[in-house]
C-alpha atoms as a PDB file:
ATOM      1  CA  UNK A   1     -63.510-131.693  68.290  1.00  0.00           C
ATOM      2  CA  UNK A   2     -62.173-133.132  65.408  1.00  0.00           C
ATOM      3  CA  UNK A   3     -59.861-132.166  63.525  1.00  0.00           C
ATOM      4  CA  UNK A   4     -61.367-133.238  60.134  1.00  0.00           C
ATOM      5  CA  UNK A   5     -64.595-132.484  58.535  1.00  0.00           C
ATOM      6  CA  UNK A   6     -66.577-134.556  55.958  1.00  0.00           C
ATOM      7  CA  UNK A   7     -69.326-133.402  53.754  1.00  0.00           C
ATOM      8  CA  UNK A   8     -70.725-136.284  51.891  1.00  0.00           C
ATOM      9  CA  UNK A   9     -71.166-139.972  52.355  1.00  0.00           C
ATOM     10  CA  UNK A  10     -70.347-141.416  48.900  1.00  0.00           C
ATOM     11  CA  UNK A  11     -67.855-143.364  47.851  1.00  0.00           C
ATOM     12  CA  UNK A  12     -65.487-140.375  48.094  1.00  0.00           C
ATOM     13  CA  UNK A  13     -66.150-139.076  51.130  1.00  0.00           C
ATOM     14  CA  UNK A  14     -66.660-142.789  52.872  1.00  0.00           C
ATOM     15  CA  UNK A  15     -63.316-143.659  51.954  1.00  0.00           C
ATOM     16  CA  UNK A  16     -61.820-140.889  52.996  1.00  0.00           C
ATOM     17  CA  UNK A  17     -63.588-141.017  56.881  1.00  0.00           C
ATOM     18  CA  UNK A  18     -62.468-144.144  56.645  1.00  0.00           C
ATOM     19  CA  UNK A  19     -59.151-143.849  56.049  1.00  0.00           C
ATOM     20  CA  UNK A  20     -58.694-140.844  58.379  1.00  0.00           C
ATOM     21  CA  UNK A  21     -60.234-143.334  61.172  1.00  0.00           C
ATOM     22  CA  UNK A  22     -57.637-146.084  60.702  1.00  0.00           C
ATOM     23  CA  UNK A  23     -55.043-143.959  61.264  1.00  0.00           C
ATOM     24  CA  UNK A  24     -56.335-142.734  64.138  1.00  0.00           C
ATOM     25  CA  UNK A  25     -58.024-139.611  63.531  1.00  0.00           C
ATOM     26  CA  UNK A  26     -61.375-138.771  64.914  1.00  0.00           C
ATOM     27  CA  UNK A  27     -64.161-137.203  61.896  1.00  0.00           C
ATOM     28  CA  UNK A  28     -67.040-135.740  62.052  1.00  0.00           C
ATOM     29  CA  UNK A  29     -68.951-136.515  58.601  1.00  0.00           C
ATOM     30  CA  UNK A  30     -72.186-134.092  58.035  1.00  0.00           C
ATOM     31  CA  UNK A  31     -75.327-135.233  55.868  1.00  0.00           C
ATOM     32  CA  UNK A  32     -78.460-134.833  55.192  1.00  0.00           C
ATOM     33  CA  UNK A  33     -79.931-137.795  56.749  1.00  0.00           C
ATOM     34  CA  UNK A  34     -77.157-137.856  58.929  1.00  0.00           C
ATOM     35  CA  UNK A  35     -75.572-141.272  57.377  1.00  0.00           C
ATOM     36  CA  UNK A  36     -71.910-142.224  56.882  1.00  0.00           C
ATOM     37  CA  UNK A  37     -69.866-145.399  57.853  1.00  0.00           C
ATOM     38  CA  UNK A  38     -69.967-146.878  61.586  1.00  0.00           C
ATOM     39  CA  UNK A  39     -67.299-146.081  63.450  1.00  0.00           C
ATOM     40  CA  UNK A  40     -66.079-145.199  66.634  1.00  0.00           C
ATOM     41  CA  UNK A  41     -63.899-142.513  65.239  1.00  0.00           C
ATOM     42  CA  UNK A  42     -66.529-141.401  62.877  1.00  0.00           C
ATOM     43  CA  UNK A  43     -69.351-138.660  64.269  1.00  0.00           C
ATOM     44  CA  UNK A  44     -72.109-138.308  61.804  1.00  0.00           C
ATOM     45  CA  UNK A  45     -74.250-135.490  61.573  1.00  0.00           C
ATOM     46  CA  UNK A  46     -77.160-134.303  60.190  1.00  0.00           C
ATOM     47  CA  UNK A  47     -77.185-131.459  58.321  1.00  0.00           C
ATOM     48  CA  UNK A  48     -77.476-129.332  55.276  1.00  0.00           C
ATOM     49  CA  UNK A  49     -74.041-128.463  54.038  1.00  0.00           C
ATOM     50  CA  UNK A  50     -76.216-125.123  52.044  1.00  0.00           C
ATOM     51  CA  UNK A  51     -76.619-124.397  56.051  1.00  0.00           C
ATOM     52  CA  UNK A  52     -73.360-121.962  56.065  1.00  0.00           C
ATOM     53  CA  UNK A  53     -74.028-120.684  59.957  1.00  0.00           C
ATOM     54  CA  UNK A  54     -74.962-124.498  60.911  1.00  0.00           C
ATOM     55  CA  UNK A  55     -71.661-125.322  58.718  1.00  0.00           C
ATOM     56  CA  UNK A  56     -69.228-122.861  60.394  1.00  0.00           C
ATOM     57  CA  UNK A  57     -70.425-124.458  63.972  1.00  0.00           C
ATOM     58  CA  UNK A  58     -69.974-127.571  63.053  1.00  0.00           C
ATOM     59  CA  UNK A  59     -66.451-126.529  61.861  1.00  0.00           C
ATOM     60  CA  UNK A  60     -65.063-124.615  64.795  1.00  0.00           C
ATOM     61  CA  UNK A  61     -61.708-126.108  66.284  1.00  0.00           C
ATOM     62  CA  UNK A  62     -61.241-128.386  62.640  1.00  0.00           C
ATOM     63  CA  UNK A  63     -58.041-128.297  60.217  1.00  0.00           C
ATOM     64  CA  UNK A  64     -59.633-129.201  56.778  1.00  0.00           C
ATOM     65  CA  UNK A  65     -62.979-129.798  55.307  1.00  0.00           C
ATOM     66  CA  UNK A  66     -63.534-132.060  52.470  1.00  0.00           C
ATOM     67  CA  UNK A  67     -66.108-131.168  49.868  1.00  0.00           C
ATOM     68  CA  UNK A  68     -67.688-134.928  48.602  1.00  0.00           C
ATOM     69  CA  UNK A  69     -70.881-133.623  48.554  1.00  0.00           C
ATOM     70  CA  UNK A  70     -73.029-134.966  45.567  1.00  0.00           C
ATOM     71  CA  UNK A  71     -75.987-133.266  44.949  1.00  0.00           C
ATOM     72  CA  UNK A  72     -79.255-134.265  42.967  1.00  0.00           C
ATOM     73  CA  UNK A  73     -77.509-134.961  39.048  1.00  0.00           C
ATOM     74  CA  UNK A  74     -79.952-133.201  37.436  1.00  0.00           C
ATOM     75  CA  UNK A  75     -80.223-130.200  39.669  1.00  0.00           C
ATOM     76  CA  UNK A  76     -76.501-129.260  39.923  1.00  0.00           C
ATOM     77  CA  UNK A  77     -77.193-125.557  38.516  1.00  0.00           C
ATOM     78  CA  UNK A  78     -79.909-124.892  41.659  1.00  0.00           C
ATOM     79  CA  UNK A  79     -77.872-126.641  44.321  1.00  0.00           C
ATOM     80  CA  UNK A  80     -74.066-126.894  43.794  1.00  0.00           C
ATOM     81  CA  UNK A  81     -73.438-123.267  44.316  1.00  0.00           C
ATOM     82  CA  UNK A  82     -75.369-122.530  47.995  1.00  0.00           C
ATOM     83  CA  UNK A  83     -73.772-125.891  49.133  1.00  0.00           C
ATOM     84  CA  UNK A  84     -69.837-124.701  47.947  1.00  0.00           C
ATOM     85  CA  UNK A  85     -70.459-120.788  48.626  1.00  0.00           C
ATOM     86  CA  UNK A  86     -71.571-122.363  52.327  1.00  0.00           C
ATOM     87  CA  UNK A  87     -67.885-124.824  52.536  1.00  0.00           C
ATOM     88  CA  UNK A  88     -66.072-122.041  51.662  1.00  0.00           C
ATOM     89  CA  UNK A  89     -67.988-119.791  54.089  1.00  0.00           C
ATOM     90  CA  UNK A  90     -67.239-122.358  56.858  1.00  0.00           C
ATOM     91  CA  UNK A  91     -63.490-122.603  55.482  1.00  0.00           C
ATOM     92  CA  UNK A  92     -62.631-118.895  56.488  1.00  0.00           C
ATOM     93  CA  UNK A  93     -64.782-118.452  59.531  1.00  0.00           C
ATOM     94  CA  UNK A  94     -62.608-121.134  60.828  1.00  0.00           C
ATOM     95  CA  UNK A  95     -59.591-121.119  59.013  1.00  0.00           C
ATOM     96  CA  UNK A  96     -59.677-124.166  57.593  1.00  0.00           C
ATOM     97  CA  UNK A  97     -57.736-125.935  54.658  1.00  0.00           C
ATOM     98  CA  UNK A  98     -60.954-126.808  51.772  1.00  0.00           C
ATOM     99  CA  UNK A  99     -59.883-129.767  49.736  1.00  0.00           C
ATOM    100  CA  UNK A 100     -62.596-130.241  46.773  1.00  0.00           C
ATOM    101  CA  UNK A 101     -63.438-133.210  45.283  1.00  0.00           C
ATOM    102  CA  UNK A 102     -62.977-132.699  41.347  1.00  0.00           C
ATOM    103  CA  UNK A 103     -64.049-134.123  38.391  1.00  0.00           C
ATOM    104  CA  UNK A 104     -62.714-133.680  34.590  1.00  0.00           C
ATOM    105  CA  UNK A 105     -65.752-132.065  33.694  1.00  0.00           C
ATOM    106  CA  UNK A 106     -64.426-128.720  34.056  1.00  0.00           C
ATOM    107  CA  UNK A 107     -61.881-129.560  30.541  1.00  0.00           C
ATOM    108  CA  UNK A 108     -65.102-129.919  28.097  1.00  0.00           C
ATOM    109  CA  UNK A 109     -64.008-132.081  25.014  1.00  0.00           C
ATOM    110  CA  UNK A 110     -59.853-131.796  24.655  1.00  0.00           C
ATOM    111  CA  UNK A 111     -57.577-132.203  21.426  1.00  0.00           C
ATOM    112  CA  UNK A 112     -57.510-136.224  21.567  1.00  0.00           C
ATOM    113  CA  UNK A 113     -59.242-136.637  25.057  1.00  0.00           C
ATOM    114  CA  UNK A 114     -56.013-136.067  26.629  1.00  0.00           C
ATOM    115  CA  UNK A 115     -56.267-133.952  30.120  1.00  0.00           C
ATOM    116  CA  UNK A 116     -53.695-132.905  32.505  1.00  0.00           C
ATOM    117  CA  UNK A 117     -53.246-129.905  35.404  1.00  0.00           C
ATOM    118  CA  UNK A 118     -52.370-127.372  32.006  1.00  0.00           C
ATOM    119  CA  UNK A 119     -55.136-128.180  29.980  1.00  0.00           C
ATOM    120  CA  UNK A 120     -57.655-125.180  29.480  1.00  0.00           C
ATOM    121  CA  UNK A 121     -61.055-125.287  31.371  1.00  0.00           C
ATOM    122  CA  UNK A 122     -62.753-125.043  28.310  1.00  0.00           C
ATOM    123  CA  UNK A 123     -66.266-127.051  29.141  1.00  0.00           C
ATOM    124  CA  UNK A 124     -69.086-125.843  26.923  1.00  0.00           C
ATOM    125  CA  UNK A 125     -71.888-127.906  28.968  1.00  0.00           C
ATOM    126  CA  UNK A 126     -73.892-126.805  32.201  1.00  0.00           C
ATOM    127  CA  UNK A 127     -72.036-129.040  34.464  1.00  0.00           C
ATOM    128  CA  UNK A 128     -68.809-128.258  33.613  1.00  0.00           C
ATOM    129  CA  UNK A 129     -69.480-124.506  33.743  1.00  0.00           C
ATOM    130  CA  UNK A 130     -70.888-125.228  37.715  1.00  0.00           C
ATOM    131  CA  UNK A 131     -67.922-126.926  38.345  1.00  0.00           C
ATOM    132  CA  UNK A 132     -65.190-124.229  37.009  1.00  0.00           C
ATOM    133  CA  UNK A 133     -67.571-121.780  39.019  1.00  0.00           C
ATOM    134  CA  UNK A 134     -67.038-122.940  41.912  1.00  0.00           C
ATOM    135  CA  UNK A 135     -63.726-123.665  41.787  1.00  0.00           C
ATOM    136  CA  UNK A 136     -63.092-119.935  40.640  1.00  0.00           C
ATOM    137  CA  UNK A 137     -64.791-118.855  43.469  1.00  0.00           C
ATOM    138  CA  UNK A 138     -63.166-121.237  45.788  1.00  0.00           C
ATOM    139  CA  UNK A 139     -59.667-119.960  44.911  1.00  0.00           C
ATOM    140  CA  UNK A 140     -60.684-115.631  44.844  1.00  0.00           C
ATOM    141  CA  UNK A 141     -62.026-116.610  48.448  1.00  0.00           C
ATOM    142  CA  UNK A 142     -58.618-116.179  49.657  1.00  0.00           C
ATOM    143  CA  UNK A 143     -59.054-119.479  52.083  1.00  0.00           C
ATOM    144  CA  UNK A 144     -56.487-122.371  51.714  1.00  0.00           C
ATOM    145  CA  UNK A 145     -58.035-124.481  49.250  1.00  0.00           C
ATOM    146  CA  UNK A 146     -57.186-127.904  46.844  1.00  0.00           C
ATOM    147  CA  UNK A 147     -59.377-129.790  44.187  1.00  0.00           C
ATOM    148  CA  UNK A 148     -58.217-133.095  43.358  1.00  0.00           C
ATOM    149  CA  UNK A 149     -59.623-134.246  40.192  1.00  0.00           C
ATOM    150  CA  UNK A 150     -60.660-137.944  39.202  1.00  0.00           C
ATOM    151  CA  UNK A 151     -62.097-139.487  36.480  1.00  0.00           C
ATOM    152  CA  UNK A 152     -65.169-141.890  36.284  1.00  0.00           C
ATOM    153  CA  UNK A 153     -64.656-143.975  39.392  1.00  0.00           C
ATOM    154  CA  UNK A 154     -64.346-147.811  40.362  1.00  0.00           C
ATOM    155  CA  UNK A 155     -64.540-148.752  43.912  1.00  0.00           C
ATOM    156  CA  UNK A 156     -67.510-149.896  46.510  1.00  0.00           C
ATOM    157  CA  UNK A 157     -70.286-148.021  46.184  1.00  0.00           C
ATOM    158  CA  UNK A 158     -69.132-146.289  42.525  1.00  0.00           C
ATOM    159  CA  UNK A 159     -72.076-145.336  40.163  1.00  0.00           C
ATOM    160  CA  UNK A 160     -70.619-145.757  36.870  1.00  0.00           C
ATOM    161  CA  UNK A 161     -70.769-148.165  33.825  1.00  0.00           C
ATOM    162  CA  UNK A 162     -69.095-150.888  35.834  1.00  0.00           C
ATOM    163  CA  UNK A 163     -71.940-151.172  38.475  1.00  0.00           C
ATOM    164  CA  UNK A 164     -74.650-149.922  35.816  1.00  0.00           C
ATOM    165  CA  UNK A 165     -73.985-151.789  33.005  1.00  0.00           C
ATOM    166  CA  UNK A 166     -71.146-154.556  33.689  1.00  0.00           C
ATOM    167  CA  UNK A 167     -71.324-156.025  36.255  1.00  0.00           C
ATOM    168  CA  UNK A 168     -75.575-156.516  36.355  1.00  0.00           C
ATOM    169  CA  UNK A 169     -75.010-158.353  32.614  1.00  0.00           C
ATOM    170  CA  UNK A 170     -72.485-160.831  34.102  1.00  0.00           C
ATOM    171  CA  UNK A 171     -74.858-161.659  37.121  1.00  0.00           C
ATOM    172  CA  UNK A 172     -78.078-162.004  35.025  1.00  0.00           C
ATOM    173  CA  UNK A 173     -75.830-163.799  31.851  1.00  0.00           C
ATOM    174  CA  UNK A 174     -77.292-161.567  29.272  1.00  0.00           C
ATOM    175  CA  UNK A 175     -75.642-159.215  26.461  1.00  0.00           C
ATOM    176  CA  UNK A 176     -74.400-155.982  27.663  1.00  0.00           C
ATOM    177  CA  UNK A 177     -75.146-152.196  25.765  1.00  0.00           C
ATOM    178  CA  UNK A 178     -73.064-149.687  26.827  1.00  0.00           C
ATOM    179  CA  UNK A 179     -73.779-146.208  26.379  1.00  0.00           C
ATOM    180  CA  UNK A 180     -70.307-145.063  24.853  1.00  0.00           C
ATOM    181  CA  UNK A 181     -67.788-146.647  21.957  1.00  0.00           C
ATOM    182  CA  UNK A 182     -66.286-149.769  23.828  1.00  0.00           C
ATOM    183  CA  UNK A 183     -63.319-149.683  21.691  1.00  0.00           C
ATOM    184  CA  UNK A 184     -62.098-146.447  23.206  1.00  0.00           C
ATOM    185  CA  UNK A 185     -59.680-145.987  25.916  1.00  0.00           C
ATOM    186  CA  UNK A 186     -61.035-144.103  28.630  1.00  0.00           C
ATOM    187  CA  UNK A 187     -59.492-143.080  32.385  1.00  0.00           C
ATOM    188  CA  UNK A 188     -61.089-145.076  35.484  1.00  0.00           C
ATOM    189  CA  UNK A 189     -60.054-143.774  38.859  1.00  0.00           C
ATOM    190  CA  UNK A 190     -60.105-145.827  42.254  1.00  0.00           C
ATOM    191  CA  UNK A 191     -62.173-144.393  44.628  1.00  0.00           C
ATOM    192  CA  UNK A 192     -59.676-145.583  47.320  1.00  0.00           C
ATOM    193  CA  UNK A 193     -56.815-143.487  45.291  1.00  0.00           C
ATOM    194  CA  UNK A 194     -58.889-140.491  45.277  1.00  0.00           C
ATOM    195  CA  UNK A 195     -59.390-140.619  49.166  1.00  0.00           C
ATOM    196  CA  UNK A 196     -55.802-141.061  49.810  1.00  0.00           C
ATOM    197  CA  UNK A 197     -54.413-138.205  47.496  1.00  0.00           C
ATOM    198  CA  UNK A 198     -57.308-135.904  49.061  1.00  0.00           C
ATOM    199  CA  UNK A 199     -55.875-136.443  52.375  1.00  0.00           C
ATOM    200  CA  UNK A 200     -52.101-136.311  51.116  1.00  0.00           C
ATOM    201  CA  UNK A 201     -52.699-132.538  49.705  1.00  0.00           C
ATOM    202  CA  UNK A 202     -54.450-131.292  51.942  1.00  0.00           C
ATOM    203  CA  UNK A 203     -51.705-131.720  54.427  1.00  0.00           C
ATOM    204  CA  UNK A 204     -48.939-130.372  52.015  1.00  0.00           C
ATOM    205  CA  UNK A 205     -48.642-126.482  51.943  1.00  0.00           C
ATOM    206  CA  UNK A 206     -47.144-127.325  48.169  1.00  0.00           C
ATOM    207  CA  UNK A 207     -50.856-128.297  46.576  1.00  0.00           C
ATOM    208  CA  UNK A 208     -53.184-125.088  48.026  1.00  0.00           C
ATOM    209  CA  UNK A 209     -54.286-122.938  45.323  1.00  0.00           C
ATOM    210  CA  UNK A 210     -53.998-125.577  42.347  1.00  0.00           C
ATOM    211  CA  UNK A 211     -55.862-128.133  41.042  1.00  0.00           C
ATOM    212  CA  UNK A 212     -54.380-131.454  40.921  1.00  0.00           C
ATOM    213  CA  UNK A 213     -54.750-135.639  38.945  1.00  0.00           C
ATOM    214  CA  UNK A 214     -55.612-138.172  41.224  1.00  0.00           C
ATOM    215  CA  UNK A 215     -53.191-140.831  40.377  1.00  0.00           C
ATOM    216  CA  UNK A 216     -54.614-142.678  37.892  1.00  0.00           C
ATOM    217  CA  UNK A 217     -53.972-146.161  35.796  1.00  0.00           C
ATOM    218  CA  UNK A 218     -52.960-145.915  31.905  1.00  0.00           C
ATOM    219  CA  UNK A 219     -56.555-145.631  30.223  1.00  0.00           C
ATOM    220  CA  UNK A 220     -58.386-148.758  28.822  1.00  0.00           C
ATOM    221  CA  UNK A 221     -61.595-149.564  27.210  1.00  0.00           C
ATOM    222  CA  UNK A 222     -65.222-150.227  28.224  1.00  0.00           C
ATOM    223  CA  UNK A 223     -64.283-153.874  26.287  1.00  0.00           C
ATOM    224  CA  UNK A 224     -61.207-154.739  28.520  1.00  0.00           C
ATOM    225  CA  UNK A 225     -62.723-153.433  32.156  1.00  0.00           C
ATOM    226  CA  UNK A 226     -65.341-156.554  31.426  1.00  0.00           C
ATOM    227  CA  UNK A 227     -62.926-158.948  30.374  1.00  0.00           C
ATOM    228  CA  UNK A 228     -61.004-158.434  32.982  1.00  0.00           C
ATOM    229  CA  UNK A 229     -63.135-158.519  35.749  1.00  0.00           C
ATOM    230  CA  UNK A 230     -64.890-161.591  33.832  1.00  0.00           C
ATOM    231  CA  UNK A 231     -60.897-163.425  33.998  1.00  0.00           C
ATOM    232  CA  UNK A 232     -60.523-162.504  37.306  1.00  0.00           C
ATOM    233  CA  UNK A 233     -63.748-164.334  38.661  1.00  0.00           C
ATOM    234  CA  UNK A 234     -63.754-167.087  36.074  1.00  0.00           C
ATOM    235  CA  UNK A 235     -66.767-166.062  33.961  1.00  0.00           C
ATOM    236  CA  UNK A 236     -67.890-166.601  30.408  1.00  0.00           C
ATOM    237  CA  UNK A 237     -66.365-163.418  28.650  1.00  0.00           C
ATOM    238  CA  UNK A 238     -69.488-161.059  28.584  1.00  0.00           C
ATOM    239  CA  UNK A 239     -71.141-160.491  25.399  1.00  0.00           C
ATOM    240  CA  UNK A 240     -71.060-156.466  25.499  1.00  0.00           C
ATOM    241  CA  UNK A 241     -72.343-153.920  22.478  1.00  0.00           C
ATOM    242  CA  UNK A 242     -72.228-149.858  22.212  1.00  0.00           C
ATOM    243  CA  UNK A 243     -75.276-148.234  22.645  1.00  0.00           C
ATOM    244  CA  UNK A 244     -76.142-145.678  19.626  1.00  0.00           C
ATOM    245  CA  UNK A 245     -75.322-142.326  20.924  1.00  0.00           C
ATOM    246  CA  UNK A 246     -78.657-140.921  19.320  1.00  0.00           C
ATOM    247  CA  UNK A 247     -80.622-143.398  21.681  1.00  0.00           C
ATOM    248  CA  UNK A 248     -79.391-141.317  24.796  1.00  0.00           C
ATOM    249  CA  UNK A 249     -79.877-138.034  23.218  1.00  0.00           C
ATOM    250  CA  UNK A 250     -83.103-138.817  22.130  1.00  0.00           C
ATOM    251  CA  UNK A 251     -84.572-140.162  25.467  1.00  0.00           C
ATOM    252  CA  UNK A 252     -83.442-136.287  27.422  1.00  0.00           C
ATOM    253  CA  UNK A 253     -86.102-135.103  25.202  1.00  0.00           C
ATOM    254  CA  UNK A 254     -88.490-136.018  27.710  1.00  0.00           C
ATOM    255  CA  UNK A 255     -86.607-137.983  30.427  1.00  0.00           C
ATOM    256  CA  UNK A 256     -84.420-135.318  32.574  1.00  0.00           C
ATOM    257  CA  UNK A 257     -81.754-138.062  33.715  1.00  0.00           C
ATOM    258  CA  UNK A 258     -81.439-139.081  30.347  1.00  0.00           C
ATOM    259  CA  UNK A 259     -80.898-135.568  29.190  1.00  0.00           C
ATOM    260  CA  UNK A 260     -78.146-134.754  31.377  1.00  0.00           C
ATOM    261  CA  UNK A 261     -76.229-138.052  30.910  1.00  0.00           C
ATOM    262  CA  UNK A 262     -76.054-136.682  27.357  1.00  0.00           C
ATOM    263  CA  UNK A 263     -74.626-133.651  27.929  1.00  0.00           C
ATOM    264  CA  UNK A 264     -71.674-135.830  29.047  1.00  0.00           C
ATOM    265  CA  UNK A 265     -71.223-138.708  26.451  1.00  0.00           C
ATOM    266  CA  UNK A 266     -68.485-137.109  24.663  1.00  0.00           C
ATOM    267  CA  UNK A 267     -66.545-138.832  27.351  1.00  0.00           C
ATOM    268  CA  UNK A 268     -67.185-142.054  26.370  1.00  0.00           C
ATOM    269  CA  UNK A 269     -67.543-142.168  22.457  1.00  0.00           C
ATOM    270  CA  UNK A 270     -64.030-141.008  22.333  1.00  0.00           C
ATOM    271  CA  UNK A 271     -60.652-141.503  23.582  1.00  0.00           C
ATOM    272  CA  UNK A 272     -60.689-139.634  27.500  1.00  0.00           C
ATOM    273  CA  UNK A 273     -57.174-139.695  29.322  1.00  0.00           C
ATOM    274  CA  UNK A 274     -56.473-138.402  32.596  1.00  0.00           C
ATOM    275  CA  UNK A 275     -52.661-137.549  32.867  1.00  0.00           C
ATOM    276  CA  UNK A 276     -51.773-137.341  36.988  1.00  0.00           C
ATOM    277  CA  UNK A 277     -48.306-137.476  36.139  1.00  0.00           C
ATOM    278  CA  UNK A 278     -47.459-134.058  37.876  1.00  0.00           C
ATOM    279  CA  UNK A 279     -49.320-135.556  40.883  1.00  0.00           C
ATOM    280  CA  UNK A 280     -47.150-138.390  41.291  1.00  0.00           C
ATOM    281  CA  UNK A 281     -43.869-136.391  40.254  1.00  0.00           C
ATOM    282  CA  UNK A 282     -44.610-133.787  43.061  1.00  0.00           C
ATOM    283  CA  UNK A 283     -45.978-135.486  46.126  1.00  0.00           C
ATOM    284  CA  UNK A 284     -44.498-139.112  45.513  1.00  0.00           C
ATOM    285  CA  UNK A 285     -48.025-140.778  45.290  1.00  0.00           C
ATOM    286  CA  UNK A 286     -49.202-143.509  42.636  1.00  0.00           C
ATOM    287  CA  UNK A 287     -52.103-145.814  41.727  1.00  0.00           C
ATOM    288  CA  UNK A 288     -53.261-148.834  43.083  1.00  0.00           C
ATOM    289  CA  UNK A 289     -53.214-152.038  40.973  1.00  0.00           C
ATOM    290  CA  UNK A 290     -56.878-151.491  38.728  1.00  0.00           C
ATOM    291  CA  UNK A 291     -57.454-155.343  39.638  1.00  0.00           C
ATOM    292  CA  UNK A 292     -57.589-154.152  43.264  1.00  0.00           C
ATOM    293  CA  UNK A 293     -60.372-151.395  42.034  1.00  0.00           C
ATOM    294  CA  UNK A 294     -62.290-154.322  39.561  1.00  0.00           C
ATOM    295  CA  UNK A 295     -62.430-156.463  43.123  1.00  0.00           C
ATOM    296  CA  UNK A 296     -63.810-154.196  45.569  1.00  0.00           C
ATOM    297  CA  UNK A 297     -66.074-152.679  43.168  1.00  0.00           C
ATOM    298  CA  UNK A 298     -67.340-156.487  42.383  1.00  0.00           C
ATOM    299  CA  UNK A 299     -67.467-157.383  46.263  1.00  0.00           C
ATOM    300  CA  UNK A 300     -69.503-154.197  46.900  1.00  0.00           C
ATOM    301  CA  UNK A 301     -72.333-155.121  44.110  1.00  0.00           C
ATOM    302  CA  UNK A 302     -72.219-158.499  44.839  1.00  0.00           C
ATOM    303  CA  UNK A 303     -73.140-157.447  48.641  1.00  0.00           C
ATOM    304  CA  UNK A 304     -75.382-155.230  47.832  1.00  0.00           C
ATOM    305  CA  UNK A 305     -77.167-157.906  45.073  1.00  0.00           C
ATOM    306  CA  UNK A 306     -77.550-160.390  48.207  1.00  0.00           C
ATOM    307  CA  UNK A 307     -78.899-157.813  50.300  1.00  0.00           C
ATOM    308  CA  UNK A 308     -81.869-156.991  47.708  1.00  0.00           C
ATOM    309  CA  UNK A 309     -82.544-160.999  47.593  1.00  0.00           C
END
């Protein structure tokens, strides 16, 4: 059996299987359509992690389960809550340590957009209420349990405004629009970061019943993520404009995507700083280089771009 358990194949919990693999560790991912990296170290399963009695089976003899679900963005109300009441479900029937994948979204807007492990959960939008939920409920379950939260990710298979926005202007050669202030400094967290810390706390007594920063580089803008991918690979500079924020807001009128995307933007038309300082203090971890994040995030569209052709 082994001795870790995956829930979601994203860039999160991908990295983390993989990870686990190289050193040796056998994992047993669980998805819907039963997808996940290839491996010989890595079982996938298919699966509905909402499935609490198939969940707890599929846990039985395990030593931590990682939450990296992602469900449907615009139905996070109707399915985030089955899928974590059924983790944390499999987490005490089987005494396992539950190590959450976090997000900021639980802070709402803070005094300058600065965030760290003090700051109030004080979200006002639908999302971020979901996400304290569940972490409120994670911790009165009484089971062992860690979120590590990142900010908006970089690495392969990220969905952000890197692989939306960026990086397709730069292949096609054509101006940019961003949908947040591109003069503002704003957190980006390595996908490969957030793996590693997930893995380092939930094997340290020290992190259960706290929410902690994945280590995270100083902030920078929307501006200098381009121009420094752009210098890296030797393109033109990319000709890159904000997006009015009433454009977005508008559109979730009628386009539900659109709508919750809004909810959001705060985020990006103002400063948004992720402080992981107590992270790195405490369990001795720190982030990768961001050119190391700009180049696998670039390698993985550019892969997937020739794939497509």
């Amino acid at each position: 059996m082994s001795k870790y358990v995956v829930v979601g194949s994203g860039p999160v919990g991908t990295q983390i299987a993989q990870q686990l693999a190289a050193e040796g560790e056998t994992v047993r991912m669980v998805t819907r359509s039963g997808g996940g990296p290839s491996h010989p170290l890595i079982e996938r399963v298919a699966a509905s992690a909402a499935d609490s009695a198939r969940l707890i089976s599929l846990t039985k003899g395990a030593s931590v389960l990682y939450n990296c679900a992602n469900p449907k963005y615009t139905e996070w109300e109707k399915l985030w809550h089955p899928m974590n009441d059924s983790m944390i479900a499999a987490a005490k029937a089987n005494d396992l340590v539950y190590t959450i994948t976090g997000n900021l979204y639980v802070y709402g807007p803070q005094p300058g957009g600065y965030m760290n492990e003090n700051s109030s959960m004080a979200a006002v939008g639908r999302k971020g209420k979901v996400r304290i939920k569940m972490w409120q409920n994670a911790l009165a379950s009484g089971v062992r349990t860690v979120e590590v939260r990142g900010s908006d990710y970089i690495g392969a298979g990220a969905v952000g405004v890197f692989s939306a926005v960026i990086f397709p202007a730069i292949q096609k050669g054509r101006t940019a629009w961003a949908p947040g202030d591109i003069t503002m400094p704003h957190s980006f967290t390595y996908t490969g970061d957030q793996a590693r810390t997930m893995i380092a706390l939930s094997r340290d007594e020290r992190a259960y019943g706290k929410a902690w920063h994945t280590p995270t580089n100083a902030p920078i803008t929307i501006t200098q993520l381009a121009e420094r991918y752009c210098d890296m690979v030797g393109a033109p500079r990319l000709k890159l404009h904000s997006l009015p924020r009433f454009l977005m807001r508008t559109a979730g009128l009628v386009v539900p995507m659109a709508r919750e995307l809004a909810e959001m933007d705060y985020q990006f038309y103002a400063p948004f700083h992720l402080d992981s300082t107590l992270t790195e203090q405490t369990f001795g971890l720190s982030p990768s280089d961001l050119d190391v994040a700009i180049r696998e995030t670039a390698d993985a569209a550019t892969a997937t771009a020739a794939r497509r052709m």
